[in-house]
Protein backbone atom coordinates (compact mmCIF):
# COMPACT_ATOMS: atom_id res chain seq x y z
CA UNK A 1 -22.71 44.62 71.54
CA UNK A 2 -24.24 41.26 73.47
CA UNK A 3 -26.71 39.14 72.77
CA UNK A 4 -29.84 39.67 73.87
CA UNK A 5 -29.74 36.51 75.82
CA UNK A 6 -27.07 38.39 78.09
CA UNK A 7 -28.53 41.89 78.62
CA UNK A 8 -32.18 40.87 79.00
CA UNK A 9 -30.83 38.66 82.05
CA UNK A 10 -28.66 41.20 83.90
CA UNK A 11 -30.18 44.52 82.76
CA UNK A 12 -33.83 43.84 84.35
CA UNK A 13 -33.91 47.83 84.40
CA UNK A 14 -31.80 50.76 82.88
CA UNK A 15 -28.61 51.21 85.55
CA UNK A 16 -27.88 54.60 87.27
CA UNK A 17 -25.81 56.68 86.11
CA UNK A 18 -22.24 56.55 86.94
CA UNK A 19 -21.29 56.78 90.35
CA UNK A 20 -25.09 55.61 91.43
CA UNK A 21 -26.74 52.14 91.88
CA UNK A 22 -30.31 51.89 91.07
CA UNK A 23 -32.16 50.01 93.75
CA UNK A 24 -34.40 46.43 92.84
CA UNK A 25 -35.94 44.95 95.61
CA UNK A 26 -36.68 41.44 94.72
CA UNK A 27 -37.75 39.00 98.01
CA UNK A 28 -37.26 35.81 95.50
CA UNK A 29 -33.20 35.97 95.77
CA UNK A 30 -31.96 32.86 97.80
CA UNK A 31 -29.71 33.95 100.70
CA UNK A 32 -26.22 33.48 99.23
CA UNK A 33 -27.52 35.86 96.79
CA UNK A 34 -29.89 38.20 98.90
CA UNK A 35 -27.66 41.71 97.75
CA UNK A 36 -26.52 42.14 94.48
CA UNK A 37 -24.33 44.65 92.73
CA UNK A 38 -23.52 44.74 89.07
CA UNK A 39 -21.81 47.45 87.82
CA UNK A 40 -21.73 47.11 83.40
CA UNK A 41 -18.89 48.41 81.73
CA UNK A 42 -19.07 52.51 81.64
CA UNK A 43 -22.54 52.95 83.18
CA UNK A 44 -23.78 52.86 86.53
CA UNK A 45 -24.98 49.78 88.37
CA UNK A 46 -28.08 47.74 89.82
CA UNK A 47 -28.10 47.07 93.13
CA UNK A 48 -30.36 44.19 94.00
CA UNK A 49 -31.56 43.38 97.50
CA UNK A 50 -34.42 41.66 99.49
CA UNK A 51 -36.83 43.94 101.37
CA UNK A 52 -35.16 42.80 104.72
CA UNK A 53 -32.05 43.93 103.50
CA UNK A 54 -33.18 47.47 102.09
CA UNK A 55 -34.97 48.20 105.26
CA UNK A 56 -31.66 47.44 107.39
CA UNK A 57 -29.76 49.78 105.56
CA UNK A 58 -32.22 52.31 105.03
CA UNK A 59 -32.22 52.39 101.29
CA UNK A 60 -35.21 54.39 100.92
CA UNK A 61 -34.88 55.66 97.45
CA UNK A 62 -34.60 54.60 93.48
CA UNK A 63 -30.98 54.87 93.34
CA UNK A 64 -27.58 55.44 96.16
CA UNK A 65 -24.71 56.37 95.52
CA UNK A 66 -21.64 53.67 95.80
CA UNK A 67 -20.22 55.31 98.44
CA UNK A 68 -23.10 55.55 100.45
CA UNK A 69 -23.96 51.73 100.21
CA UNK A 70 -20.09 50.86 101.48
CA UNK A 71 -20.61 52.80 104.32
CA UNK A 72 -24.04 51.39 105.02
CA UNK A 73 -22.61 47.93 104.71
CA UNK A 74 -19.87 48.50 106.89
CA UNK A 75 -22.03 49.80 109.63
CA UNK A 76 -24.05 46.98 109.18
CA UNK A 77 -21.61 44.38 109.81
CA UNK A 78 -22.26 43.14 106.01
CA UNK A 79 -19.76 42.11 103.64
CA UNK A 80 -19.28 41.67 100.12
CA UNK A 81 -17.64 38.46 98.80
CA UNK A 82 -15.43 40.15 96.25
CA UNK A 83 -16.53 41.18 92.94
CA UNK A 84 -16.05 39.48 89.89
CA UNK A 85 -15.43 40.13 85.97
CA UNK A 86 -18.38 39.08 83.71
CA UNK A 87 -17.17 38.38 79.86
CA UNK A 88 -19.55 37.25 77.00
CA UNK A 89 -18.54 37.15 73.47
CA UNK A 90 -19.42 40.49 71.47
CA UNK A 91 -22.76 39.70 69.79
CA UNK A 92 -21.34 40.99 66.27
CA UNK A 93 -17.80 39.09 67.09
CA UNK A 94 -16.31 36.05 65.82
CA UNK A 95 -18.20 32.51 66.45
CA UNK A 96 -15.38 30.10 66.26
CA UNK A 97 -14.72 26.85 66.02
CA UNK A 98 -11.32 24.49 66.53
CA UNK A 99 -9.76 22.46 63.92
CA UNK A 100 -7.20 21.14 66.83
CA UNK A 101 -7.46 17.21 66.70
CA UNK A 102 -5.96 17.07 70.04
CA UNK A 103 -9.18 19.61 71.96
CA UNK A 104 -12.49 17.48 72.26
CA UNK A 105 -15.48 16.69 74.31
CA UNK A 106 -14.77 14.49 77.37
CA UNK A 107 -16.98 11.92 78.18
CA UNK A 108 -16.95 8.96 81.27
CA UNK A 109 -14.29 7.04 79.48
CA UNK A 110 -12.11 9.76 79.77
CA UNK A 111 -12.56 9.36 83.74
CA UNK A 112 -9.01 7.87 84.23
CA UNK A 113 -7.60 11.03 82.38
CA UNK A 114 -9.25 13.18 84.21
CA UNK A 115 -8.71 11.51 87.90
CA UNK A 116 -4.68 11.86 86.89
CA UNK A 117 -5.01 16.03 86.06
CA UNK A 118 -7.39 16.79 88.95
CA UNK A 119 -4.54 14.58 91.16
CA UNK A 120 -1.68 16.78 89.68
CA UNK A 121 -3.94 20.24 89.19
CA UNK A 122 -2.48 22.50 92.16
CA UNK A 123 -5.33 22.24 94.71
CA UNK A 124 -6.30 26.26 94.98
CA UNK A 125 -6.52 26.01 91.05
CA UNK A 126 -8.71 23.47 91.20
CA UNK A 127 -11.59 24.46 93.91
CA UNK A 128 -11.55 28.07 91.74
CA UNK A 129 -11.65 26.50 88.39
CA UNK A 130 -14.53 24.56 89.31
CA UNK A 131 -13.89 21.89 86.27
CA UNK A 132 -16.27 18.78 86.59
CA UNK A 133 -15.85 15.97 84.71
CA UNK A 134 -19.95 15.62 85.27
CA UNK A 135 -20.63 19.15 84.26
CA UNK A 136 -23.17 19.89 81.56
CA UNK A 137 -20.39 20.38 79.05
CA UNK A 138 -16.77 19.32 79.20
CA UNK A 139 -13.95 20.06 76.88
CA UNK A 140 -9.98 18.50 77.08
CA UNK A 141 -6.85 19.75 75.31
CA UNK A 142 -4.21 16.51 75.14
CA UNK A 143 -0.15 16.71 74.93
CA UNK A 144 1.02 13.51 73.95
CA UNK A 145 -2.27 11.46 75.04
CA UNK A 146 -2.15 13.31 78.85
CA UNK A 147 -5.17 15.60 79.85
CA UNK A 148 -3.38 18.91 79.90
CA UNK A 149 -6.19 21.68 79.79
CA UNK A 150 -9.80 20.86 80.68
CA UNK A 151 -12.59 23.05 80.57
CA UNK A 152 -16.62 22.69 81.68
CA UNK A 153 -19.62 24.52 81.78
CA UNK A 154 -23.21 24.18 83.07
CA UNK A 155 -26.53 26.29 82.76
CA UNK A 156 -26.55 29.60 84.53
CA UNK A 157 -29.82 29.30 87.30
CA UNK A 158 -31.75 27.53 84.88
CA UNK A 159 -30.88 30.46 81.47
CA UNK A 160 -29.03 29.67 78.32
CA UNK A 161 -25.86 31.13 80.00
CA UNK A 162 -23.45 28.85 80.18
CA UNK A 163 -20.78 29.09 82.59
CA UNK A 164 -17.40 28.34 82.00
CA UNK A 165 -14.51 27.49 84.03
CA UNK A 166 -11.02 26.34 82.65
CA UNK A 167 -7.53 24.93 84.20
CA UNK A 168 -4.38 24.01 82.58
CA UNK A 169 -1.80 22.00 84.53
CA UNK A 170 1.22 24.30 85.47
CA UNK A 171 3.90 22.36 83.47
CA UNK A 172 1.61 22.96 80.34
CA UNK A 173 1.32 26.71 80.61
CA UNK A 174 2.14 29.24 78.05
CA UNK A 175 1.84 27.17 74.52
CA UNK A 176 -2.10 28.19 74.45
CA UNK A 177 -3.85 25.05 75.50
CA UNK A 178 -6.10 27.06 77.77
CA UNK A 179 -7.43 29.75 74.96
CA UNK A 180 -7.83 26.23 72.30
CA UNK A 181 -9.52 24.83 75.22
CA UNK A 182 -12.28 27.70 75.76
CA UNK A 183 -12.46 28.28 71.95
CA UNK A 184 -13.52 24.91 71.27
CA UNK A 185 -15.99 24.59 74.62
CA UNK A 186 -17.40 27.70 73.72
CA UNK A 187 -18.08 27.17 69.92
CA UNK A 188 -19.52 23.75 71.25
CA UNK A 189 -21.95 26.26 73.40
CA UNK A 190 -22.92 28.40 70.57
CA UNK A 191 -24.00 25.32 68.19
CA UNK A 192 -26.08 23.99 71.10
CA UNK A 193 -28.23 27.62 71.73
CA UNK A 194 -26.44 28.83 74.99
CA UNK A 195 -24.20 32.25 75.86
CA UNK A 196 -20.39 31.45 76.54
CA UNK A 197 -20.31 33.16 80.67
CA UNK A 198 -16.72 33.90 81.32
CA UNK A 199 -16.34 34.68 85.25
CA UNK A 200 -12.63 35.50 87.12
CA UNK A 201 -11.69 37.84 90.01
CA UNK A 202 -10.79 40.97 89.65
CA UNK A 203 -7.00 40.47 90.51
CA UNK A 204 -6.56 37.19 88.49
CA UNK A 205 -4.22 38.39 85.71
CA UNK A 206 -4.05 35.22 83.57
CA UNK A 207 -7.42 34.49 83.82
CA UNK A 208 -8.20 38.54 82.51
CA UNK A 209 -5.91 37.60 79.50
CA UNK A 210 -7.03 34.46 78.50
CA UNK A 211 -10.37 36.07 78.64
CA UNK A 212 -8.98 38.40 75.66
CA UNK A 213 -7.01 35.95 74.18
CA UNK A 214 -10.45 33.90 73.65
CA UNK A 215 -12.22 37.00 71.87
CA UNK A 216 -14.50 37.72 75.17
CA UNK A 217 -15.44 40.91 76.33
CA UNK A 218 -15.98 42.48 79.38
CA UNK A 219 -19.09 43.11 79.90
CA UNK A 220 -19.92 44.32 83.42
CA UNK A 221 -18.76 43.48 87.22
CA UNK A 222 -20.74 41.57 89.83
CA UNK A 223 -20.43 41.32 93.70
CA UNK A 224 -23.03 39.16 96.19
CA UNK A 225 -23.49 39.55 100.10
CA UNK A 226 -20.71 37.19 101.50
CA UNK A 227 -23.63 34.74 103.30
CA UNK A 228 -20.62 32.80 105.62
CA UNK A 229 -19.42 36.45 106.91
């Protein structure tokens, strides 16, 4: 259902079956990142740890169960950071593009535009958005020449995933700006080789149905150690 670009990255072996994690110990992950669980859509997950880590909770075997691994972590003081949807667009799906005049690439001369919607962009919004104006890729939707919807993306730890984050101004919600926005990023994404990455919390609602709206699926959930805990 997913390119190959997407499931030879996350699905480094075949997941457990449902209910299960199988174990990967990999002493390469950086510390934000040293435990890993991702859980695809109606299979089992990978759990991926450093040796240090395994050893501490005594994971001993090629797979544990989800329940197990909570209650490990919780003895251990360890926390996770909260998961998050992953979307990709269906392999087989829809590559589209945007004939909306008013969605285009930003560039440095659209600084001043961009200064005025980060100024007005509800600060919370903005930190989990993560839109740069220096980002790899940027995209803008405009109402009446002002920067209403911006999106951006960058390489995914050096892949041809492209992560994607996208915020619309509150005045300027509901008319759509934010799905033209991600179409037209995206399609930009596809042309230049790379994998549309689509990441929100669990509990974001908007951000789950703009994921929809944008022809993304979901294609598995993913949780790291919380490093600051």
């Amino acid at each position: 259902m997913f390119s190959t670009m997407v499931t030879d990255y996350w699905l480094t072996v075949e997941p457990a079956p449902i209910g299960d994690l199988r174990v990967v110990l990999n002493d390469a992950l950086p510390e934000n990142r040293a435990l890993m669980v991702l859980e695809p859509v109606g299979r089992g997950g990978i759990l991926t740890l450093t040796g240090d880590l395994a050893r501490r909770l005594d994971l001993q075997g090629a797979t544990v169960g989800n329940d197990v691994l909570a209650e490990r972590l919780a003895d251990a003081g360890i926390r996770l950071n909260g998961a998050d949807h992953l979307y990709y667009l269906p392999a087989a799906g829809q590559r589209f593009d945007t004939a909306d005049t008013d969605t285009r690439v930003l560039t440095e001369a659209d600084a001043p535009a961009f200064t005025v919607f980060a100024a007005t962009a509800p600060e919370d919004d903005l930190d989990e958005a993560f839109v740069e104006l220096d980002h790899w890729l940027v995209v803008g939707t405009f109402v009446d020449g002002r920067l209403a919807s911006a999106a951006s993306m960058y390489p995914w730890r050096d892949t041809r995933l492209a992560d994607l984050g996208v915020l619309t101004l509150p005045e300027f919600r509901g008319r759509g700006l934010a799905r033209s926005t991600v179409r037209a990023i995206s399609a930009l994404a596809l042309v230049r080789g790379y994998e549309p990455q689509y990441r929100c919390q669990l509990d974001n609602a908007g951000s789950v149905a703009l994921a929809a709206s944008a022809g993304f699926a979901r294609f598995a959930t993913w949780d790291v150690i919380d490093a600051e805990a």
